[in-house]
PDB file of N, CA and C in Angstrom:
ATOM      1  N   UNK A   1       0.838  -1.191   0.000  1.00  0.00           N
ATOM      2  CA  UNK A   1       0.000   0.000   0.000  1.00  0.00           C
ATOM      3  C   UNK A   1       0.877   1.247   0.000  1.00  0.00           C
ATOM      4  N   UNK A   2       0.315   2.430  -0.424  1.00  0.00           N
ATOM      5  CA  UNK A   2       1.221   3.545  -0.602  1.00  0.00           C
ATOM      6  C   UNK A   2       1.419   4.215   0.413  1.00  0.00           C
ATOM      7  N   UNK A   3       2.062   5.148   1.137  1.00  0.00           N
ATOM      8  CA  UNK A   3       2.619   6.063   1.904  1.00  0.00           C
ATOM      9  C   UNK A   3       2.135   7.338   1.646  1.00  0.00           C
ATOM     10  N   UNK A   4       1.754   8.110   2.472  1.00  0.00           N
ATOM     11  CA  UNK A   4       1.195   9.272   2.752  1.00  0.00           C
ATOM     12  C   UNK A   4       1.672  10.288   3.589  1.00  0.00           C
ATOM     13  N   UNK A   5       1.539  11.247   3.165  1.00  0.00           N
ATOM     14  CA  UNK A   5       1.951  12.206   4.127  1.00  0.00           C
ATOM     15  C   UNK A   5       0.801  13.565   4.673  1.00  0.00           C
ATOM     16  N   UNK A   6       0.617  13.921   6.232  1.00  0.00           N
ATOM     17  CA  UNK A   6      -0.392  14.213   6.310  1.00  0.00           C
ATOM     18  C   UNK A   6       0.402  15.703   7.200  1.00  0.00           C
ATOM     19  N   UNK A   7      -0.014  16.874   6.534  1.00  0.00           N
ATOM     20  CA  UNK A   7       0.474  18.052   7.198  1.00  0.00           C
ATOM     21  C   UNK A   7      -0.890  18.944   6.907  1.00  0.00           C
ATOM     22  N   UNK A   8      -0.387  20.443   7.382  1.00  0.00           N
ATOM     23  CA  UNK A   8      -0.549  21.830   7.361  1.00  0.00           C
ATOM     24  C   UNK A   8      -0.120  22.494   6.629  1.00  0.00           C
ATOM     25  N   UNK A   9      -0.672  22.900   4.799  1.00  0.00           N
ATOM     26  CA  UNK A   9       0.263  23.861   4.017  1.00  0.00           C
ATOM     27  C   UNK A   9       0.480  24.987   4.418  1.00  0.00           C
ATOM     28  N   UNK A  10       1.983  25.624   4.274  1.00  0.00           N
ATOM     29  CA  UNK A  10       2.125  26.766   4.813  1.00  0.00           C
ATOM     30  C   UNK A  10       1.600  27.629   3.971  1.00  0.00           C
ATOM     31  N   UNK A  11       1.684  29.290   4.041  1.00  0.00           N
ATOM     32  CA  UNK A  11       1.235  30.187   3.142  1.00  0.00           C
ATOM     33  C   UNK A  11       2.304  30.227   1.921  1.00  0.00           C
ATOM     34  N   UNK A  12       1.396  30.421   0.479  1.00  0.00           N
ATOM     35  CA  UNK A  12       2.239  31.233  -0.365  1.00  0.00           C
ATOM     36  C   UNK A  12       3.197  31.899  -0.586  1.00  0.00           C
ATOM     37  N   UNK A  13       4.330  31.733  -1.059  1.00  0.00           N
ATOM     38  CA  UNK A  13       5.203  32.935  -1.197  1.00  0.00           C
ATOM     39  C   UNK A  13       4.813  33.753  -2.049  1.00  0.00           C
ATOM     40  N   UNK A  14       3.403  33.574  -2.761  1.00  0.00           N
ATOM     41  CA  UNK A  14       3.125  34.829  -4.072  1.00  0.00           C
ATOM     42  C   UNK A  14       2.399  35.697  -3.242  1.00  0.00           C
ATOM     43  N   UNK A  15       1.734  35.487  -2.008  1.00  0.00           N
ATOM     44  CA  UNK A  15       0.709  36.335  -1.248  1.00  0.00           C
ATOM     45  C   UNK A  15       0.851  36.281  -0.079  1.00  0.00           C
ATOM     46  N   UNK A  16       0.223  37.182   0.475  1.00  0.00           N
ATOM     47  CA  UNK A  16       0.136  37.229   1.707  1.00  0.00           C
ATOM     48  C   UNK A  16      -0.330  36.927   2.564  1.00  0.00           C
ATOM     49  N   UNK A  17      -1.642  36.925   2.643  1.00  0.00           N
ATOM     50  CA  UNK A  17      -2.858  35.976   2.429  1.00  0.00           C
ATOM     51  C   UNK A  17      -2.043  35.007   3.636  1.00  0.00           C
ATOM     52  N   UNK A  18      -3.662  34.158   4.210  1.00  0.00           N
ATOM     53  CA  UNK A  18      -3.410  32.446   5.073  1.00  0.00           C
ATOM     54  C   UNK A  18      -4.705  32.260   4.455  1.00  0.00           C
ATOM     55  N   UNK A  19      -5.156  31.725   3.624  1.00  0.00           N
ATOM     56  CA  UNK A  19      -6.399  31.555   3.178  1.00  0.00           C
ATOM     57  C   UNK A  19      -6.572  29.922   3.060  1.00  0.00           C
ATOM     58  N   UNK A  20      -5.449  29.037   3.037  1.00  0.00           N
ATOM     59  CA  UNK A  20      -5.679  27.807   2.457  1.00  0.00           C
ATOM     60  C   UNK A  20      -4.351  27.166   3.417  1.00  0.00           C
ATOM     61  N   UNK A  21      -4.554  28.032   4.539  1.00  0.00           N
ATOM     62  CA  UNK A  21      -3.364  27.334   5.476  1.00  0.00           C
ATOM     63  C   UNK A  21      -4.206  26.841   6.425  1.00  0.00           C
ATOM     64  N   UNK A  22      -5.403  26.799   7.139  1.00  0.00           N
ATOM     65  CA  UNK A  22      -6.041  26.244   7.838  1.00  0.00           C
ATOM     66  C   UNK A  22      -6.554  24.880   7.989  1.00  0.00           C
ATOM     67  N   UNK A  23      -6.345  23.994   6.698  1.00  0.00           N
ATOM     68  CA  UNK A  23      -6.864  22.764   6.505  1.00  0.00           C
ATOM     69  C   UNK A  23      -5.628  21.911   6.980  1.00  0.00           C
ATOM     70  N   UNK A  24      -5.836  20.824   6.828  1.00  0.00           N
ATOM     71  CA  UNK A  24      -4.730  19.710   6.709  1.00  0.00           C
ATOM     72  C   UNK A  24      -4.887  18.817   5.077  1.00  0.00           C
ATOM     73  N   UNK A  25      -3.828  18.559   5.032  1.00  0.00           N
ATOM     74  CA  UNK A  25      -3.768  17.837   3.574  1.00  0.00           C
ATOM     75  C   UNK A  25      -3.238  16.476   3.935  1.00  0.00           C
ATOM     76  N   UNK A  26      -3.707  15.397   2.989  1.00  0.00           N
ATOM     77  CA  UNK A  26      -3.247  13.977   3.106  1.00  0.00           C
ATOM     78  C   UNK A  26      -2.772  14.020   1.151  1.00  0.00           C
ATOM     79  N   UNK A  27      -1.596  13.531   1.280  1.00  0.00           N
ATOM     80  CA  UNK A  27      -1.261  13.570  -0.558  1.00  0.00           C
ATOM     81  C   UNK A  27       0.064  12.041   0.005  1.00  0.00           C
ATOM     82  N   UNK A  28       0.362  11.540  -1.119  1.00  0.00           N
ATOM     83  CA  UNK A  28       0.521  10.404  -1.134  1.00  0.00           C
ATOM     84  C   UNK A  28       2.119  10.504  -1.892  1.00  0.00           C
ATOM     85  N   UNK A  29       2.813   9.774  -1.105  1.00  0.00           N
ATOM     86  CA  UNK A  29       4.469   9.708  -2.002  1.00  0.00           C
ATOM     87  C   UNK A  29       4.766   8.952  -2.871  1.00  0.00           C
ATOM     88  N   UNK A  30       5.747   9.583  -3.937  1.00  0.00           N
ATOM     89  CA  UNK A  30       5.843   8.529  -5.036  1.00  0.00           C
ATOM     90  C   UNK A  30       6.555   7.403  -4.685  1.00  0.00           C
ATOM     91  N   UNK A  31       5.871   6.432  -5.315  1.00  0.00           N
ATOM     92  CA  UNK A  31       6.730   5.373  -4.983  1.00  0.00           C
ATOM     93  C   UNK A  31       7.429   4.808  -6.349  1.00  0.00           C
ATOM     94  N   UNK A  32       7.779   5.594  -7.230  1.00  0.00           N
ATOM     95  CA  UNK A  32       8.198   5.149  -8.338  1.00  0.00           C
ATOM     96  C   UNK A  32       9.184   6.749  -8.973  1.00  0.00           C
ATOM     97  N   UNK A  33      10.295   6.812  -8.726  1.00  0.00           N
ATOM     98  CA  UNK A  33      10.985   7.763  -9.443  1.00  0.00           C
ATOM     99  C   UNK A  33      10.508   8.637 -10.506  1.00  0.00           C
ATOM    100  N   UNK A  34      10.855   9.862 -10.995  1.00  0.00           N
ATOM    101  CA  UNK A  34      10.972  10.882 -11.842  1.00  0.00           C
ATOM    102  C   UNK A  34      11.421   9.949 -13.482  1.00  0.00           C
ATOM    103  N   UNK A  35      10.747  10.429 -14.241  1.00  0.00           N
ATOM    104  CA  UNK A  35      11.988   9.719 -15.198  1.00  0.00           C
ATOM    105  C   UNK A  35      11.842  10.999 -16.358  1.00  0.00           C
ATOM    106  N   UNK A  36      13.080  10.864 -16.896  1.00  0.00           N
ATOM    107  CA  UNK A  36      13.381  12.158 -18.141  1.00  0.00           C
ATOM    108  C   UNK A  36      12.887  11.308 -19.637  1.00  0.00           C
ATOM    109  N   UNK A  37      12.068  12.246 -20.098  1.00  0.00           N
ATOM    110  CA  UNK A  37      11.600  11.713 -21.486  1.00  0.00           C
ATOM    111  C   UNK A  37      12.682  12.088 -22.571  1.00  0.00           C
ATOM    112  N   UNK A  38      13.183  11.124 -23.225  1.00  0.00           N
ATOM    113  CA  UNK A  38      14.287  11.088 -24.088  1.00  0.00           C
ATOM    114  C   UNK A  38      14.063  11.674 -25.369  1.00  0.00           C
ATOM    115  N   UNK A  39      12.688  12.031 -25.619  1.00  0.00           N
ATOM    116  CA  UNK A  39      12.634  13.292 -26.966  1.00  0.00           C
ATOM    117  C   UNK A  39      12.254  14.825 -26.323  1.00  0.00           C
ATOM    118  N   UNK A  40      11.673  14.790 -25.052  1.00  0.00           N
ATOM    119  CA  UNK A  40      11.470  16.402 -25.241  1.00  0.00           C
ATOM    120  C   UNK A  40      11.975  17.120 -23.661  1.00  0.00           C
ATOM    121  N   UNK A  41      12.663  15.884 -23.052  1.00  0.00           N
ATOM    122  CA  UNK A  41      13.460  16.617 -21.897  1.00  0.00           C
ATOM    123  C   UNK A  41      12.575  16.741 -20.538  1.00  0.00           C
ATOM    124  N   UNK A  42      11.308  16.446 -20.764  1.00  0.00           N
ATOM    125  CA  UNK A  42      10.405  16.382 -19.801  1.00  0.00           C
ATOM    126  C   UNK A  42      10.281  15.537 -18.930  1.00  0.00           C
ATOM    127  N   UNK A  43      10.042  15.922 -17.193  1.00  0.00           N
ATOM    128  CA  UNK A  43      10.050  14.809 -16.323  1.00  0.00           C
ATOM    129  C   UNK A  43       8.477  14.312 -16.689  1.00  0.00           C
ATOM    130  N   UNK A  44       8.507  12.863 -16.093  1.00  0.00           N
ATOM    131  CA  UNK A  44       7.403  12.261 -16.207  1.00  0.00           C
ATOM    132  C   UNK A  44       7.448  11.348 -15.093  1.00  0.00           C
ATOM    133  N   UNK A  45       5.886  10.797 -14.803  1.00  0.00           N
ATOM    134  CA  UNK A  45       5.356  10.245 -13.707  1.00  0.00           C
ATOM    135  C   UNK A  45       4.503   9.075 -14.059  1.00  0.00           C
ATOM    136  N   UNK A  46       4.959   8.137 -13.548  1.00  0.00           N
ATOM    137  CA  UNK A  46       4.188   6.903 -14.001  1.00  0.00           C
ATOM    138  C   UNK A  46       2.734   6.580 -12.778  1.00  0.00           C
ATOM    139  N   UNK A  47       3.134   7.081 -11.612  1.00  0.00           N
ATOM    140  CA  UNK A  47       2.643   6.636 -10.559  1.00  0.00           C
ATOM    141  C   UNK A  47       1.874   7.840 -10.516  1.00  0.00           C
ATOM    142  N   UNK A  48       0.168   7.487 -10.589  1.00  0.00           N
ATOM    143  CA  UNK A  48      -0.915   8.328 -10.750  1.00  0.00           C
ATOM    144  C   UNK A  48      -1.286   8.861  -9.650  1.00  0.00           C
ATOM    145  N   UNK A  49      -1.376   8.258  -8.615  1.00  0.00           N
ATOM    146  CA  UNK A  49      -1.732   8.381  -6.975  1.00  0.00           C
ATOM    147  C   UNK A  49      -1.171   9.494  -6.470  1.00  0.00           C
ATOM    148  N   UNK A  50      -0.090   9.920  -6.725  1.00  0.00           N
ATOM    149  CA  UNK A  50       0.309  11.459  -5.926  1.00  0.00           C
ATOM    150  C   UNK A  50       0.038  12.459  -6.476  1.00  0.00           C
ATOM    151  N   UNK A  51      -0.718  12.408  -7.418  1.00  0.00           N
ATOM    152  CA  UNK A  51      -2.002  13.590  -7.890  1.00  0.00           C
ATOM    153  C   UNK A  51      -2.989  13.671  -6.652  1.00  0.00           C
ATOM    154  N   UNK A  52      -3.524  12.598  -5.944  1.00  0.00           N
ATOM    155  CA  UNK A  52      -4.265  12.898  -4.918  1.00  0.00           C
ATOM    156  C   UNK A  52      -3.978  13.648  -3.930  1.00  0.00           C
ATOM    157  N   UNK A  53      -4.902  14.181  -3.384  1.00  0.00           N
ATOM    158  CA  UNK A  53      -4.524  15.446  -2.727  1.00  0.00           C
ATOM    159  C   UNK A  53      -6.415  15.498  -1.687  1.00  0.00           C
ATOM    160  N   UNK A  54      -6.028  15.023  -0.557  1.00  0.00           N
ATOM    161  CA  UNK A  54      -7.484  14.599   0.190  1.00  0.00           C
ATOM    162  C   UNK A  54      -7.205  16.051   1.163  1.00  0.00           C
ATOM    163  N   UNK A  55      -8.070  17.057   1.517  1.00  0.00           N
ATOM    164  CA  UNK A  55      -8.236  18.049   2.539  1.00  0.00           C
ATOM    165  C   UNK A  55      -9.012  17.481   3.747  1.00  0.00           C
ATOM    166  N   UNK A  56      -8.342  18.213   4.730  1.00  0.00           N
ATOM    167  CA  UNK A  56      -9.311  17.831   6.167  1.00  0.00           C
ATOM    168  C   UNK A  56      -9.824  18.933   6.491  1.00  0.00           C
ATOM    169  N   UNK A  57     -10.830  19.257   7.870  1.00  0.00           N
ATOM    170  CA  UNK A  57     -10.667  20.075   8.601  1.00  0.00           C
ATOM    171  C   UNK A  57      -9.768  20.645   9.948  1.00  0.00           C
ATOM    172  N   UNK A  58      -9.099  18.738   9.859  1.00  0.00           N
ATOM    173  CA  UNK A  58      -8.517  19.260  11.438  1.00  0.00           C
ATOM    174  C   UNK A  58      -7.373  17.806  11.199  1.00  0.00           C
ATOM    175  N   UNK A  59      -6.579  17.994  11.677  1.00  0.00           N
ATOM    176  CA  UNK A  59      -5.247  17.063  12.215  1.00  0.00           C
ATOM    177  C   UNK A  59      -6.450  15.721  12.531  1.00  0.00           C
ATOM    178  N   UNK A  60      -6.698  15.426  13.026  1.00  0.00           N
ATOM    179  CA  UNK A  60      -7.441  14.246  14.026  1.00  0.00           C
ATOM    180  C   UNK A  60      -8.686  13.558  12.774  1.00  0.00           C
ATOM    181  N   UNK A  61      -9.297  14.245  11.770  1.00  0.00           N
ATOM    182  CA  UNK A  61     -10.198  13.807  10.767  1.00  0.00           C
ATOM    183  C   UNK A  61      -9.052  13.088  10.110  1.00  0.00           C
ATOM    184  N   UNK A  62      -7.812  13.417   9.320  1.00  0.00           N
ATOM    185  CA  UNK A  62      -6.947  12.924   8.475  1.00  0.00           C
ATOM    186  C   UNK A  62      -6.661  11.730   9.041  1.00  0.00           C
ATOM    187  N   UNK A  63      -5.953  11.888  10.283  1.00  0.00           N
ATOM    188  CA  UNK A  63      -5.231  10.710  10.996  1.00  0.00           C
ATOM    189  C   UNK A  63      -6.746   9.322  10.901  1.00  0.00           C
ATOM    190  N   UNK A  64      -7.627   9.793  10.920  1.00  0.00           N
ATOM    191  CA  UNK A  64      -8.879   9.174  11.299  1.00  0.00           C
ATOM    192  C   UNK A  64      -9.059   7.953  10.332  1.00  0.00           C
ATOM    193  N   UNK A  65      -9.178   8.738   8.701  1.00  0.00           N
ATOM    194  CA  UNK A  65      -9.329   8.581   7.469  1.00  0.00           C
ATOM    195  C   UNK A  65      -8.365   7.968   7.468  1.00  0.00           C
ATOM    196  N   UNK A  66      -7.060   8.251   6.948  1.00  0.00           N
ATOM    197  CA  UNK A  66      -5.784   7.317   7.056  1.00  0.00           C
ATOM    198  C   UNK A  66      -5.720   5.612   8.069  1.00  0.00           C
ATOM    199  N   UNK A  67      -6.107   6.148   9.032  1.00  0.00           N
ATOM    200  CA  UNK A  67      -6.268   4.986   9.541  1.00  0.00           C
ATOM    201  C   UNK A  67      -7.406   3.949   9.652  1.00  0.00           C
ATOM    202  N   UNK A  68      -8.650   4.438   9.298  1.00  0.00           N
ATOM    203  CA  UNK A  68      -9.405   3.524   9.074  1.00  0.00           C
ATOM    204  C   UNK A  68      -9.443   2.773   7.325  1.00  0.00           C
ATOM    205  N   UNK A  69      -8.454   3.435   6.710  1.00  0.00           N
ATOM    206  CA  UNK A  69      -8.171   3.026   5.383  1.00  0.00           C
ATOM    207  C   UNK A  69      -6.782   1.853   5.165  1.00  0.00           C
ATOM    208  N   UNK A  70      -6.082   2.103   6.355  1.00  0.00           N
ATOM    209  CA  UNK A  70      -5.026   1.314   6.288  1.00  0.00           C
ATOM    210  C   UNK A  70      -4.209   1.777   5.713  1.00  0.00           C
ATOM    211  N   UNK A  71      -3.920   3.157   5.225  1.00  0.00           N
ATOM    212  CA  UNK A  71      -2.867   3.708   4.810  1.00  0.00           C
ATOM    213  C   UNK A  71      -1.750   4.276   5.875  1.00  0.00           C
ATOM    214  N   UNK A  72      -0.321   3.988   5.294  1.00  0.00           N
ATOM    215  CA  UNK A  72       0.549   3.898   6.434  1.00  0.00           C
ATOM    216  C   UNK A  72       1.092   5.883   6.248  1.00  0.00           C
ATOM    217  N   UNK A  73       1.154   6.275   6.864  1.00  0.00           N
ATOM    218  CA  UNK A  73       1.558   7.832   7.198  1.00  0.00           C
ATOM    219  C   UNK A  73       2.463   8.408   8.261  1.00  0.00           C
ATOM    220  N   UNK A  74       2.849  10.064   7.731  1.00  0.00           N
ATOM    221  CA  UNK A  74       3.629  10.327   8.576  1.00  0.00           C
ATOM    222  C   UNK A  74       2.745  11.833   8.431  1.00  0.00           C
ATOM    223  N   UNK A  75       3.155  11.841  10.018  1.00  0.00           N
ATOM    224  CA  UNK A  75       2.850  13.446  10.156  1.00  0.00           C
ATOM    225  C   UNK A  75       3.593  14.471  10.927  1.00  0.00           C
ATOM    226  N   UNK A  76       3.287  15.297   9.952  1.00  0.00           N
ATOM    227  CA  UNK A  76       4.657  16.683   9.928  1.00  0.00           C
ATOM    228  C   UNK A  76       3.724  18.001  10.480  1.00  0.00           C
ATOM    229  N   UNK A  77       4.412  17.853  11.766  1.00  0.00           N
ATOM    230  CA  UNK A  77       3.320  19.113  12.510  1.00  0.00           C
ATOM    231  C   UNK A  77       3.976  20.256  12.026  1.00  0.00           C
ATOM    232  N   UNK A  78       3.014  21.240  12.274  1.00  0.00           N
ATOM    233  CA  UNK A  78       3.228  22.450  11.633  1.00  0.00           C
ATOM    234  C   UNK A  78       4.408  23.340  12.211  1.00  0.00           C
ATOM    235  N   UNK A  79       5.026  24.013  11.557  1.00  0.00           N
ATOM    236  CA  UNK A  79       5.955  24.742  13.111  1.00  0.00           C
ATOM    237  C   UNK A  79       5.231  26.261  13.056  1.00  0.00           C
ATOM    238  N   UNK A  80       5.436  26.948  14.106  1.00  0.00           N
ATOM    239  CA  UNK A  80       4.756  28.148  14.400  1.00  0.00           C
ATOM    240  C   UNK A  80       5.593  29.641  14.359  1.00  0.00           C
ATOM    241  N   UNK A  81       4.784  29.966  13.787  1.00  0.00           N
ATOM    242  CA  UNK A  81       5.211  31.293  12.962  1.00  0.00           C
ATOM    243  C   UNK A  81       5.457  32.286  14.123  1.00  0.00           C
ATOM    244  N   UNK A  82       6.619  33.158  13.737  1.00  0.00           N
ATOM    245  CA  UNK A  82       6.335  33.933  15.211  1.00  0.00           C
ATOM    246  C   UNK A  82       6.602  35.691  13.929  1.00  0.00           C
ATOM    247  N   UNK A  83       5.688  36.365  14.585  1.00  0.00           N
ATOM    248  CA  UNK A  83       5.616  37.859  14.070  1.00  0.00           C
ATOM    249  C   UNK A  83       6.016  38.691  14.868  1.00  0.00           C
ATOM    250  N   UNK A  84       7.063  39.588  14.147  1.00  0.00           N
ATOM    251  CA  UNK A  84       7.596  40.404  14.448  1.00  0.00           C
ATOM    252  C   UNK A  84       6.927  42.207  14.287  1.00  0.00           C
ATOM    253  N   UNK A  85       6.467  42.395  15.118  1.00  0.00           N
ATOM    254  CA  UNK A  85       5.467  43.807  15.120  1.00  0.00           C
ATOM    255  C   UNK A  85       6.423  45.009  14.468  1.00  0.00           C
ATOM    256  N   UNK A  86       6.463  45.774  13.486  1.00  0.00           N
ATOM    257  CA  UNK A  86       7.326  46.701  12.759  1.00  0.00           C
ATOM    258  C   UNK A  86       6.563  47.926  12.648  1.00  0.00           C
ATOM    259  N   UNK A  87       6.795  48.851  12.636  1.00  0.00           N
ATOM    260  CA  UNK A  87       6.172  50.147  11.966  1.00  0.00           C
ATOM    261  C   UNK A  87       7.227  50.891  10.978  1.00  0.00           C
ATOM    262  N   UNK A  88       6.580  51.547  10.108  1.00  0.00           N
ATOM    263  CA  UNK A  88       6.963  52.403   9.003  1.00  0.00           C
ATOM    264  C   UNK A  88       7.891  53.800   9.843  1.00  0.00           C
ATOM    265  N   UNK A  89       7.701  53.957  11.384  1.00  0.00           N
ATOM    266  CA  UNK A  89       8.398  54.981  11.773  1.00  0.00           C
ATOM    267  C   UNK A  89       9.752  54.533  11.863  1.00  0.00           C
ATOM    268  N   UNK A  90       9.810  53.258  11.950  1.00  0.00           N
ATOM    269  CA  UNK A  90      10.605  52.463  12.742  1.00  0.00           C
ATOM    270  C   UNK A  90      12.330  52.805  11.730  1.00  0.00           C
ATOM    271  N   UNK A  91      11.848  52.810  10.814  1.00  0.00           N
ATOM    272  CA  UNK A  91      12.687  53.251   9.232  1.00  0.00           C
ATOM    273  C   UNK A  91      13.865  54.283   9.507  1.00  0.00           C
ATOM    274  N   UNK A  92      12.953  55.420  10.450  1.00  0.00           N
ATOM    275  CA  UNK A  92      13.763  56.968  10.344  1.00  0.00           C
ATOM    276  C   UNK A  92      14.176  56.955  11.826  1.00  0.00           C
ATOM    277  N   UNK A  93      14.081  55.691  12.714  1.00  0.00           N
ATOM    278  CA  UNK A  93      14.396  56.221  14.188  1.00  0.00           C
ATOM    279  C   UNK A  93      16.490  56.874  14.125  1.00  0.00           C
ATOM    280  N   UNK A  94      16.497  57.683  15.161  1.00  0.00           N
ATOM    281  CA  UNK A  94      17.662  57.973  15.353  1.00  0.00           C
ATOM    282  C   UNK A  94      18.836  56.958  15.892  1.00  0.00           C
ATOM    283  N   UNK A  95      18.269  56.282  16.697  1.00  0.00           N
ATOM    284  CA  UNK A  95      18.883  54.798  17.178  1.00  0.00           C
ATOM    285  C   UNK A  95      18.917  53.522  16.288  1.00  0.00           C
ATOM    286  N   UNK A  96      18.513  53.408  15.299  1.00  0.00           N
ATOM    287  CA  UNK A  96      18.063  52.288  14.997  1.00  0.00           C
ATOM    288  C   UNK A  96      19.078  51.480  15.243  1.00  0.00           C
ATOM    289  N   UNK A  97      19.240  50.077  15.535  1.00  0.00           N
ATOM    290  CA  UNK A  97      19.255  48.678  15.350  1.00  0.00           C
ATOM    291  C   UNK A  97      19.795  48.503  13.958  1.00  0.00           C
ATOM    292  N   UNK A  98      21.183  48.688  13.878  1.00  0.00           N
ATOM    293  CA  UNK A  98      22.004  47.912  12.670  1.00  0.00           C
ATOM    294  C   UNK A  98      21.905  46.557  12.553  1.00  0.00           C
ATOM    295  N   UNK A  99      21.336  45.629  11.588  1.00  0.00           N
ATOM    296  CA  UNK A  99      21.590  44.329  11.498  1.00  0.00           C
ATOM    297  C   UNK A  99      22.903  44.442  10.873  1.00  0.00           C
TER     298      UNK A  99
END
């Protein structure tokens, strides 16, 4: 049976946005290598299954699903973002903080 992997996508690097970081995802690993097509240079995929791409609502639905399916998995907890509070004054202070 195939291997799965069950996380938290992080955000976009095109946006800014968390719009599609709240779910959990179950998507499935290849179990069959990349291979280069010998007329046009293109990778290709024999193994159809890691097109799947199952959404949850929560860590505990996935694990649920996965396991009442018998699919073997790993899960990659999320790590946590930490924000750094900045202002636009912050630019012209007289002291500033050389990195």
């Amino acid at each position: 049976m195939a291997k799965a992997r069950i996380y938290q996508p992080d955000k976009t690097a095109m946006q800014s946005g968390r719009a599609k970081t709240k779910s959990w995802r179950l998507e499935f690993v290849p179990q069959r290598p990349y291979f280069v097509d010998n007329l046009m240079g293109w990778n290709g995929m024999t193994d159809t299954q890691t097109e799947v791409q199952l959404h949850f609502a929560s860590q505990e639905e996935a694990v649920a699903y996965a396991q009442a399916n018998h699919i073997a998995f790993e899960l990659y907890a999320p790590k946590k973002r930490s924000h750094i509070r900045k202002a636009y004054a912050d630019n012209f202070k007289f002291d500033k903080i050389k990195a």
